[in-house]
C-alpha atoms as a PDB file:
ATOM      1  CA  UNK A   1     -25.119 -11.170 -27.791  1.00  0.00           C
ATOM      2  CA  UNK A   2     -23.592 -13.803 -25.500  1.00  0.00           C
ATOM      3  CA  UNK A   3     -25.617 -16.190 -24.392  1.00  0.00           C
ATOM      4  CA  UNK A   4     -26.073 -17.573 -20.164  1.00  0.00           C
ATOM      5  CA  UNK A   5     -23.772 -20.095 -20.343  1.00  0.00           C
ATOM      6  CA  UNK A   6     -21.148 -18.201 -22.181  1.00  0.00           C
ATOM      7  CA  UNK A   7     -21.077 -15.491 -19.336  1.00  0.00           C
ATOM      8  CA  UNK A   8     -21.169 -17.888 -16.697  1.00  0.00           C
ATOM      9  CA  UNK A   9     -17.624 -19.533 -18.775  1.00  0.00           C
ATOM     10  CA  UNK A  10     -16.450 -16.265 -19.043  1.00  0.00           C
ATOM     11  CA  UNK A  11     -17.144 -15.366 -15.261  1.00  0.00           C
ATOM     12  CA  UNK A  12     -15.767 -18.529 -14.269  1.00  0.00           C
ATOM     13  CA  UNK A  13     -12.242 -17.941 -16.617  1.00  0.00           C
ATOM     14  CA  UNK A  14     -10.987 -14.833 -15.410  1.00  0.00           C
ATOM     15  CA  UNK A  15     -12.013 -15.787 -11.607  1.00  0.00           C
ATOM     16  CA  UNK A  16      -9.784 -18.829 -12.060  1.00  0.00           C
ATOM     17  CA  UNK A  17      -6.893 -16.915 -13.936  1.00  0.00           C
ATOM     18  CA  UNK A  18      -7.366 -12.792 -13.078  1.00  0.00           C
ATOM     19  CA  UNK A  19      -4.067 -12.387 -16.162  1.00  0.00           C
ATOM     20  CA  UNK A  20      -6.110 -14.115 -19.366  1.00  0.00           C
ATOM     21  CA  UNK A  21      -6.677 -11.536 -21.722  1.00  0.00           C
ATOM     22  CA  UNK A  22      -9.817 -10.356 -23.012  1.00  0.00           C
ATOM     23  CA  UNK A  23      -8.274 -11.637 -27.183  1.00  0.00           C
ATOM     24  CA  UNK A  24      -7.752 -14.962 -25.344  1.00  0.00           C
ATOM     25  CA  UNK A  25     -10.836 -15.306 -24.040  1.00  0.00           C
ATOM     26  CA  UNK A  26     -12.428 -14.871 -27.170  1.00  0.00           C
ATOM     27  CA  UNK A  27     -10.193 -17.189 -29.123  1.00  0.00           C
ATOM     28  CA  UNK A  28     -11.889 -19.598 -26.393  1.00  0.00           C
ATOM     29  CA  UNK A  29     -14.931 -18.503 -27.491  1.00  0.00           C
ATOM     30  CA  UNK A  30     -14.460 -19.080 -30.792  1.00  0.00           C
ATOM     31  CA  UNK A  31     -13.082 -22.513 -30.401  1.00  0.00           C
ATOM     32  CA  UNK A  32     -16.415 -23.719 -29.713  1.00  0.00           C
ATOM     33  CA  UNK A  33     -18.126 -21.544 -32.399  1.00  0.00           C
ATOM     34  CA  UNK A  34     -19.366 -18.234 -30.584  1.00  0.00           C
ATOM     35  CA  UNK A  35     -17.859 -15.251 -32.393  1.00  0.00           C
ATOM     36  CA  UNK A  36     -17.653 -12.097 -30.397  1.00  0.00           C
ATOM     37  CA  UNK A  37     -15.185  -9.346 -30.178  1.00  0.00           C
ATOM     38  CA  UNK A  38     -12.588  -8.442 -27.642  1.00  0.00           C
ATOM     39  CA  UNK A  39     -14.485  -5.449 -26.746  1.00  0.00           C
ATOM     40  CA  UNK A  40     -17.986  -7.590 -26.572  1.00  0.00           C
ATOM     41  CA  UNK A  41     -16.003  -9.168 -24.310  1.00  0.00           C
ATOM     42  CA  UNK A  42     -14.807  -6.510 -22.046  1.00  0.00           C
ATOM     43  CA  UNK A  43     -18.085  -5.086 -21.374  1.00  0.00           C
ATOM     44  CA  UNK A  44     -19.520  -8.338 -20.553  1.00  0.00           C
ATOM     45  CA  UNK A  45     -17.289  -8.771 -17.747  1.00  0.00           C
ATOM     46  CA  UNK A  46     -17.818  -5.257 -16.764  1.00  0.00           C
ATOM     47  CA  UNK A  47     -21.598  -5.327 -16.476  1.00  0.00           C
ATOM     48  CA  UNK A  48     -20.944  -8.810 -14.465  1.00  0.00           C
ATOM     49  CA  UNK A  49     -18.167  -6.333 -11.785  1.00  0.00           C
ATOM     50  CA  UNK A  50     -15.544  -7.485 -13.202  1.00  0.00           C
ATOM     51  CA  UNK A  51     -12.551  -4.936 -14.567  1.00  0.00           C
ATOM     52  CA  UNK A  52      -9.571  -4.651 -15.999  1.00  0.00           C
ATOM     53  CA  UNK A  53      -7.002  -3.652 -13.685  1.00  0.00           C
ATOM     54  CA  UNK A  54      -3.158  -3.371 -12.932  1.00  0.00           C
ATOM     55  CA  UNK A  55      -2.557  -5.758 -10.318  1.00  0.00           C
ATOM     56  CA  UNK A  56      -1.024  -4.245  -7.168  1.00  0.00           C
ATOM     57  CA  UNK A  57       2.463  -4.740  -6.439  1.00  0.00           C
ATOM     58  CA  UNK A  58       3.254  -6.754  -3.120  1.00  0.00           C
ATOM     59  CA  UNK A  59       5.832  -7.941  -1.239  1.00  0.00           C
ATOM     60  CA  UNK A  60       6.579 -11.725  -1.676  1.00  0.00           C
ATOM     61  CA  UNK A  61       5.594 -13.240   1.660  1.00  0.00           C
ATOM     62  CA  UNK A  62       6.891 -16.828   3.642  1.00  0.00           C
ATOM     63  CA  UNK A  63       4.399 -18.959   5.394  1.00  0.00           C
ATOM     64  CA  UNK A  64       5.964 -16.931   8.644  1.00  0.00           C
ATOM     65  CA  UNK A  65       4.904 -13.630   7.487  1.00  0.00           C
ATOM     66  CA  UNK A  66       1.925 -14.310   6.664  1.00  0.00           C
ATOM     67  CA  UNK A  67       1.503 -16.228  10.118  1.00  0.00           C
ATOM     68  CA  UNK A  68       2.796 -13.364  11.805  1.00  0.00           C
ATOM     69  CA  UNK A  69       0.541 -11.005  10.133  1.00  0.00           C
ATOM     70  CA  UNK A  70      -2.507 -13.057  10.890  1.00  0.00           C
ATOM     71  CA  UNK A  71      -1.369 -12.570  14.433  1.00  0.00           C
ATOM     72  CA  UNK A  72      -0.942  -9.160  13.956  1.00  0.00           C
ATOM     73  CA  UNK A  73      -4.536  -8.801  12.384  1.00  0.00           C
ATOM     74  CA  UNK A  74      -6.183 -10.869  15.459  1.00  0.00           C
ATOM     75  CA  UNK A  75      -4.070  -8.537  17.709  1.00  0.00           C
ATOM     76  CA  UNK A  76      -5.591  -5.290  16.934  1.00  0.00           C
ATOM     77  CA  UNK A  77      -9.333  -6.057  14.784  1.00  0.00           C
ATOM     78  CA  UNK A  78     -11.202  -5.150  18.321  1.00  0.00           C
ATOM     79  CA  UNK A  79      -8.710  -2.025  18.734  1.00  0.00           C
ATOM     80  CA  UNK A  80     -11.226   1.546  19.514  1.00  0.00           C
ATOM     81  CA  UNK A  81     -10.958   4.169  16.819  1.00  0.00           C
ATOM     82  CA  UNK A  82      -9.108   6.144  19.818  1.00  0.00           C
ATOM     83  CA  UNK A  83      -5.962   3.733  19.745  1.00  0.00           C
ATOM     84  CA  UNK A  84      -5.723   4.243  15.695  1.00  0.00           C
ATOM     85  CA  UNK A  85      -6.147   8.109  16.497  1.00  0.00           C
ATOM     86  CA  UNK A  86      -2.878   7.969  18.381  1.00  0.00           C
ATOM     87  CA  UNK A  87      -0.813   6.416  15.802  1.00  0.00           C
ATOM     88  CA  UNK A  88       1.865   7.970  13.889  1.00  0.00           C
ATOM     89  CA  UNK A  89       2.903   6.516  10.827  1.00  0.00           C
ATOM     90  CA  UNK A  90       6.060   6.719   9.368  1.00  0.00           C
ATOM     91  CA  UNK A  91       7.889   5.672   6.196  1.00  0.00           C
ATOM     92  CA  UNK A  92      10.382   5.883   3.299  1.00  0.00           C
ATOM     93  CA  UNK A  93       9.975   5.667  -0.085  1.00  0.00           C
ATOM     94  CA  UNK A  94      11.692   5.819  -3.357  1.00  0.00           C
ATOM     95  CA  UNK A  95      10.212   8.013  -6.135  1.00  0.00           C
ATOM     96  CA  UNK A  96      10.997   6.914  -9.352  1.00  0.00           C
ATOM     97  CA  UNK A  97      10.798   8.896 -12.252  1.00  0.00           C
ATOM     98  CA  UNK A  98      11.608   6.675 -14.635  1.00  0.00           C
ATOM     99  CA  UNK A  99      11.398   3.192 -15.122  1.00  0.00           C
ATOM    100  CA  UNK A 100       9.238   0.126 -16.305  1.00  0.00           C
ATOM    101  CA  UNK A 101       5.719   0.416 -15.921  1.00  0.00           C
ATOM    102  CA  UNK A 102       3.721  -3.249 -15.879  1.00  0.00           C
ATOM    103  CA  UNK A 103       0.894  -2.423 -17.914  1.00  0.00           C
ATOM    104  CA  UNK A 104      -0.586  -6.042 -17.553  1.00  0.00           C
ATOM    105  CA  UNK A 105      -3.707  -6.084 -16.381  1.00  0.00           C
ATOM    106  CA  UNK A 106      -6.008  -8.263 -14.008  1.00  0.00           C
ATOM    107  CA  UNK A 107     -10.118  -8.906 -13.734  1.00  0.00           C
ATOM    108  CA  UNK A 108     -10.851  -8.689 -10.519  1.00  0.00           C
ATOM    109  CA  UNK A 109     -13.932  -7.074  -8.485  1.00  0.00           C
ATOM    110  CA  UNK A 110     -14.458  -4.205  -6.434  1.00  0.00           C
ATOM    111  CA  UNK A 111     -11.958  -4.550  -3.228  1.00  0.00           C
ATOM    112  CA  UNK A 112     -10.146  -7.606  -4.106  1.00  0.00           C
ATOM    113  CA  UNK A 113      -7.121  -5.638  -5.233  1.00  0.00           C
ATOM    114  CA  UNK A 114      -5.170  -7.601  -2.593  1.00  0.00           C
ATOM    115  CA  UNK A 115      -5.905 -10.812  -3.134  1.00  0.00           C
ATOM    116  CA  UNK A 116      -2.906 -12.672  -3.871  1.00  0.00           C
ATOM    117  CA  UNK A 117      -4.023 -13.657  -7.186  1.00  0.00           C
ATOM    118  CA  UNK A 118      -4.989 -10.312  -7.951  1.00  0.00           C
ATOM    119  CA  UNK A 119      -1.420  -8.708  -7.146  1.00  0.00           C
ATOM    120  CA  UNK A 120       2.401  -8.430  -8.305  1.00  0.00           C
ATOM    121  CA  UNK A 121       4.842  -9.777  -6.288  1.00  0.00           C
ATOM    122  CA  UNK A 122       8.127  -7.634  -5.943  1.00  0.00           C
ATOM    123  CA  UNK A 123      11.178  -7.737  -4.160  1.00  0.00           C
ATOM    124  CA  UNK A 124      13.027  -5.097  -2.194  1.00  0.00           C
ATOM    125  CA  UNK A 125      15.853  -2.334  -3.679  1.00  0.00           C
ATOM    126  CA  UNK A 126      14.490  -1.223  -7.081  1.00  0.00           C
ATOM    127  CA  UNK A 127      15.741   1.843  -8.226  1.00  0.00           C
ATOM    128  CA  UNK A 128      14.642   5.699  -7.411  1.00  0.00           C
ATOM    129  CA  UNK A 129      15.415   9.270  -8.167  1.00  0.00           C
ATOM    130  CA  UNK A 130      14.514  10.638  -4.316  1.00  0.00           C
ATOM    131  CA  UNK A 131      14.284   9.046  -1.292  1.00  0.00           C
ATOM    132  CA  UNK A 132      11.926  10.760   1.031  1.00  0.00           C
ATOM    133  CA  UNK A 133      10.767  10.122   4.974  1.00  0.00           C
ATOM    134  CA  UNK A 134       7.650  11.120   6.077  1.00  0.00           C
ATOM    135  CA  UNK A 135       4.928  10.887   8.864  1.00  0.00           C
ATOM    136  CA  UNK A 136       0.968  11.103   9.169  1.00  0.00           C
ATOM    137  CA  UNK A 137      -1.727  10.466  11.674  1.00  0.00           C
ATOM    138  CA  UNK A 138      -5.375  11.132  11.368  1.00  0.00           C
ATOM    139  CA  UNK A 139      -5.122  14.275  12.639  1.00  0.00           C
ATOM    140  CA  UNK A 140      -2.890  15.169   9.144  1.00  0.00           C
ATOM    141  CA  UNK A 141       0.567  14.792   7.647  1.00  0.00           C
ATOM    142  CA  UNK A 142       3.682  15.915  10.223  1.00  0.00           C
ATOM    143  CA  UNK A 143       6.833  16.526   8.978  1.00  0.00           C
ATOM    144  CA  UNK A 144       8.271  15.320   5.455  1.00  0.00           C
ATOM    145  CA  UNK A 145      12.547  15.459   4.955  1.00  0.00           C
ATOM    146  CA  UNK A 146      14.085  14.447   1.849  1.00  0.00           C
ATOM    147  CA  UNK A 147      17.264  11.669   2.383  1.00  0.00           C
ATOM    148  CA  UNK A 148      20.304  12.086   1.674  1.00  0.00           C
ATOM    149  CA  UNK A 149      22.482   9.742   0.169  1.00  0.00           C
ATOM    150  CA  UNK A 150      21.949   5.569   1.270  1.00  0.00           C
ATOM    151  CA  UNK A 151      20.403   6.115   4.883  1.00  0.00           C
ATOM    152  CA  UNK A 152      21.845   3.842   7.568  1.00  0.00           C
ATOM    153  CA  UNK A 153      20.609   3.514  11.379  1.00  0.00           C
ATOM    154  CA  UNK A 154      22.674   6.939  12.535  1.00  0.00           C
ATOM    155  CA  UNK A 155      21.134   8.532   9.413  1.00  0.00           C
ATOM    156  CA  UNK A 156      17.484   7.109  10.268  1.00  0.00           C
ATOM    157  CA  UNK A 157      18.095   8.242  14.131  1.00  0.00           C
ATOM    158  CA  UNK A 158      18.625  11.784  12.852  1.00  0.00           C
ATOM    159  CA  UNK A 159      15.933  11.710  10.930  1.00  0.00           C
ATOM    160  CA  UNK A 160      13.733  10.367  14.062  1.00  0.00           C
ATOM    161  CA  UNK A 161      15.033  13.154  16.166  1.00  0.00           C
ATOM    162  CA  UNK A 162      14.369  15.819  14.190  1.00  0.00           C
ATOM    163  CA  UNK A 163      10.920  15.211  12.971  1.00  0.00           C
ATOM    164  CA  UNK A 164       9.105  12.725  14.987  1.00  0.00           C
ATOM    165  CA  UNK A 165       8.125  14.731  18.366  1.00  0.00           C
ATOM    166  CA  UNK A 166       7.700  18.116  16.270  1.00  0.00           C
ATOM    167  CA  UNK A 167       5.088  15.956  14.503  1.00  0.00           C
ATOM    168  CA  UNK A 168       3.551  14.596  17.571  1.00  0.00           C
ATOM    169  CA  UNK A 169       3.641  18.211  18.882  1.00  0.00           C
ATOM    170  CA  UNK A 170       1.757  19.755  15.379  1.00  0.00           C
ATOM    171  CA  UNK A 171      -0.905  16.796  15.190  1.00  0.00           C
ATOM    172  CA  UNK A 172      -1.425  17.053  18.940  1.00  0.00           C
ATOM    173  CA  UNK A 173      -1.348  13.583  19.693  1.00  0.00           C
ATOM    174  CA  UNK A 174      -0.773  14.215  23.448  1.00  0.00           C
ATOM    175  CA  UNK A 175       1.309  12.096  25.730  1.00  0.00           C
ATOM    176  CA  UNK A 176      -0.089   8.018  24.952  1.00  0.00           C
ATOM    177  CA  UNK A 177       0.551   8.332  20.955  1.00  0.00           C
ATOM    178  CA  UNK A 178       2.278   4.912  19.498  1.00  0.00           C
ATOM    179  CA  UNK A 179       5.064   5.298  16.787  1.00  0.00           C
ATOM    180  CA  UNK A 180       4.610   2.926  13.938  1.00  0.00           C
ATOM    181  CA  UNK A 181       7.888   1.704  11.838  1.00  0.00           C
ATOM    182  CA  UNK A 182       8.446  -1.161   9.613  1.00  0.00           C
ATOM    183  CA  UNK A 183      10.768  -4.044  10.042  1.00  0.00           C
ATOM    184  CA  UNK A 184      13.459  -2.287   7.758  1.00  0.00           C
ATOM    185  CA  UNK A 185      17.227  -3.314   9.283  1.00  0.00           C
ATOM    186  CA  UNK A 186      17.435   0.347   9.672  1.00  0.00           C
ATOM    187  CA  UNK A 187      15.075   0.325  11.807  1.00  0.00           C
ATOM    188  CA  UNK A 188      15.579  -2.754  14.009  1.00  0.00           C
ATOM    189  CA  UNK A 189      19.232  -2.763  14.068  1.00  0.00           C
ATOM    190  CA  UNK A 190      21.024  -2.988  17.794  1.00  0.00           C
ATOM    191  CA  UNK A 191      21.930   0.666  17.704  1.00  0.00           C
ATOM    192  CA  UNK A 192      18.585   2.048  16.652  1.00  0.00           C
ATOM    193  CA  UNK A 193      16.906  -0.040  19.323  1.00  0.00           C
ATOM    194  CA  UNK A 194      19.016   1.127  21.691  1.00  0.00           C
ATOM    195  CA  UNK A 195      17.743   4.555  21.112  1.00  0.00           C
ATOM    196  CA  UNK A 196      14.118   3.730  20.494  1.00  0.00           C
ATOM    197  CA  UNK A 197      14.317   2.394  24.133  1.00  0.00           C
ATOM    198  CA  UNK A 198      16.085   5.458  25.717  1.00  0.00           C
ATOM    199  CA  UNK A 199      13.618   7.359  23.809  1.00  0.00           C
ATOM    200  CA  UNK A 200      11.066   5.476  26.016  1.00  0.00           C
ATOM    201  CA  UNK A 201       8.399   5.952  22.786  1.00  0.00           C
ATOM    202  CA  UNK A 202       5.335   3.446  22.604  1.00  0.00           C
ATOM    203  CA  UNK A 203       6.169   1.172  19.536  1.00  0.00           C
ATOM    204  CA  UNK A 204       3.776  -0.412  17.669  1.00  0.00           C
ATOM    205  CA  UNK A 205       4.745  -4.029  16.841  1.00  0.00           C
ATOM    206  CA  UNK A 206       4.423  -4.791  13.043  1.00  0.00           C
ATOM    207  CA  UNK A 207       4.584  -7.508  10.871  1.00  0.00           C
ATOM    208  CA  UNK A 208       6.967  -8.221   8.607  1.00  0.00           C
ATOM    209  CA  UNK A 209       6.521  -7.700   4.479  1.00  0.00           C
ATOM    210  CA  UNK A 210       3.291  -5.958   5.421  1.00  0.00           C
ATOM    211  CA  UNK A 211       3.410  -1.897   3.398  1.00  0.00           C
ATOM    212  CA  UNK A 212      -0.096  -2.725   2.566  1.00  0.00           C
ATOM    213  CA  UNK A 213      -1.619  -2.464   5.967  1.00  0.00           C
ATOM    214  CA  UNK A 214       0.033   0.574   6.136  1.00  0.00           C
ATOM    215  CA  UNK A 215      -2.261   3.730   5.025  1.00  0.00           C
ATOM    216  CA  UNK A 216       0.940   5.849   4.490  1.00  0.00           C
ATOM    217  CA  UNK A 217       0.853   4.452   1.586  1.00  0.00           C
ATOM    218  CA  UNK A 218      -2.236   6.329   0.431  1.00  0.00           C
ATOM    219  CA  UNK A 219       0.239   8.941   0.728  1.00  0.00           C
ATOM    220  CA  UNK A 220       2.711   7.714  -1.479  1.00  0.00           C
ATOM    221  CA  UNK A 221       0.796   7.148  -4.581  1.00  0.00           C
ATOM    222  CA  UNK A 222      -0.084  10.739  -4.140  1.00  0.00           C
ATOM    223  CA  UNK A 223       3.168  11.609  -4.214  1.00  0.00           C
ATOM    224  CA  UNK A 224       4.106   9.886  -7.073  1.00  0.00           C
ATOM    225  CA  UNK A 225       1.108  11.061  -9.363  1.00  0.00           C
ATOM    226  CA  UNK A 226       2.604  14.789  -8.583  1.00  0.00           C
ATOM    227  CA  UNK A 227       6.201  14.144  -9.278  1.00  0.00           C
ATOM    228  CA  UNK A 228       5.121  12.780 -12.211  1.00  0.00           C
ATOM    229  CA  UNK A 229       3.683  15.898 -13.130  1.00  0.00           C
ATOM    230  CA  UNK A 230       6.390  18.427 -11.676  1.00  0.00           C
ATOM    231  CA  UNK A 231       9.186  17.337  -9.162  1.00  0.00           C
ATOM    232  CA  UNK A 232       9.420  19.743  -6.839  1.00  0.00           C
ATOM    233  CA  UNK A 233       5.516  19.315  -5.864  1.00  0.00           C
ATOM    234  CA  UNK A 234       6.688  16.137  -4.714  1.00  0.00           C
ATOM    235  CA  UNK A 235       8.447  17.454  -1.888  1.00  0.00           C
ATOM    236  CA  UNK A 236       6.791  20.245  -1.156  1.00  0.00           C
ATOM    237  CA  UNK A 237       3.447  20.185  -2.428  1.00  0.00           C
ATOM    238  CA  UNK A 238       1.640  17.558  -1.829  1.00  0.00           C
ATOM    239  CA  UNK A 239       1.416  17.336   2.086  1.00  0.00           C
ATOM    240  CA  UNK A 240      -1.036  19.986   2.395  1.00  0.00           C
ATOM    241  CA  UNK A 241      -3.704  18.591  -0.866  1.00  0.00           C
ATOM    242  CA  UNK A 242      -3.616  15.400   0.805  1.00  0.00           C
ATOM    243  CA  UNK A 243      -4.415  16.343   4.347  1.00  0.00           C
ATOM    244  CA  UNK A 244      -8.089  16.842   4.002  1.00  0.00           C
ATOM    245  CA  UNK A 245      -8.733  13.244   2.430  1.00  0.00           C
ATOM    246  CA  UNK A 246      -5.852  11.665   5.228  1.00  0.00           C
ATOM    247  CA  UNK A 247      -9.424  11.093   8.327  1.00  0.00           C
ATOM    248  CA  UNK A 248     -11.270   9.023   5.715  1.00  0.00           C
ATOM    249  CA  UNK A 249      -9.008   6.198   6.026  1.00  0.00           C
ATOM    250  CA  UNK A 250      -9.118   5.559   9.812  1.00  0.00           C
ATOM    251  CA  UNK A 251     -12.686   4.031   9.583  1.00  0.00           C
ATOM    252  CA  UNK A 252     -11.346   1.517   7.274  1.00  0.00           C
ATOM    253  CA  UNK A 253      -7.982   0.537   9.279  1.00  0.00           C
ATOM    254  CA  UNK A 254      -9.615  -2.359  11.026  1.00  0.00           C
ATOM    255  CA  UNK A 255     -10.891  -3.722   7.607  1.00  0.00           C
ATOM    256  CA  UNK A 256      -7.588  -5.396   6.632  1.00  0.00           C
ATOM    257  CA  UNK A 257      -7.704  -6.909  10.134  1.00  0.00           C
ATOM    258  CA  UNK A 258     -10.867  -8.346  10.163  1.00  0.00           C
ATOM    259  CA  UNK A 259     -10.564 -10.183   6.613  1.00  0.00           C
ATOM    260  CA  UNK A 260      -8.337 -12.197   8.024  1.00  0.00           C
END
């Protein structure tokens, strides 16, 4: 049995540094004569909140993105559920089937996966067996087309044409719905802004290095827990078992805002 003051060092520890390990922790321990095990160790922490996780992967952001996505956050934390109702998010994504999995883990408490000390920082153009565009709103998932070969803008304008208004259309989003789109060079070059604008669609301006204040990304991780478990489910599976979860996560899209 631990005693007060060793939970409140052990509390203290892994809120300072989420990545010590539960062995090094009680080598700490034992340094000043308490002898516990590992596991003591790990149930401690979990009857004080505090669990083992894999830290979430993030992009690595400048002082200007993250100044521009505290503006976006101030921008749109007083936005009516109505104006996230009309939103159509869109996105890419790489499935991997194979490759490294960080198995490191973090302690960290309940919501605080994205604290920065609590997450993995990556950088752009890792590897991937499929490339796949897709679309959501709450209403439900619109269209999903696989990608063929590298995409460029011409590519990406296809892409746009073919699927975004049938997807407006089948989630009935009526005539004042906003189209949401990173800050991918695909997507901002000259020549795909030049047919955004003759397109005359209602874009919603987004910060830079920001994929986790997208909730398309709920849809993602879906996606790759099927393909792990038989490809072609990826493509053409999953849409419809994720639809009936997708209206949960509109409550919650003002959360990331207001944090900030």
């Amino acid at each position: 049995m631990l005693t007060s003051t060793a939970v409140r060092y052990l509390k203290r520890r892994v809120e300072k540094s989420p990545r010590v390990t539960a062995e090094e922790l009680r080598k700490d321990l034992s340094d000043v004569g308490t002898e516990v095990s590992a596991q003591t160790i790990r149930r401690t922490l979990r009857n004080e909140g505090l669990h083992a996780r894999t830290p979430r992967h993030t992009p690595l952001l400048s002082p200007k993105n993250k100044k521009s996505r505290l503006q976006y956050a101030k921008s749109h934390v007083d936005k009516p559920q109505n104006f996230w109702d009309s939103v159509l998010w869109t996105d890419e994504t790489k499935l991997e089937l194979f490759g490294p999995m960080d198995q490191r883990y973090v302690w960290r408490r309940k919501n605080k996966a994205y604290e920065e000390k609590n997450t993995l920082p990556t950088v752009k153009h890792g590897g991937g067996s499929i490339m796949l565009w897709g679309c959501f709103s709450s209403a439900g998932t619109g269209k999903l087309q696989r990608v063929q070969g590298t995409m460029n803008s011409l590519q990406y304008q296809e892409i746009l044409d073919d699927n975004v208004m049938q997807s407006v259309t089948n989630l009935r989003l009526g005539r004042c719905w906003t189209f949401q789109q990173d800050n991918d060079p695909k997507h901002t070059s000259k020549s795909t802004r030049a047919w955004l604008q003759i397109k005359g669609w209602n874009i919603l301006q987004w910060p830079s290095q920001s994929p986790d204040l997208n909730p398309i990304e709920n849809l993602w991780w879906k996606a790759v827990a099927v393909c792990f478990c038989i490809f072609r489910c990826a493509v053409a599976g999953f849409c419809g078992e994720c639809s009936s979860g997708l209206r949960r996560l509109f409550p919650a899209l003002r959360r990331p805002c207001g944090a900030c």
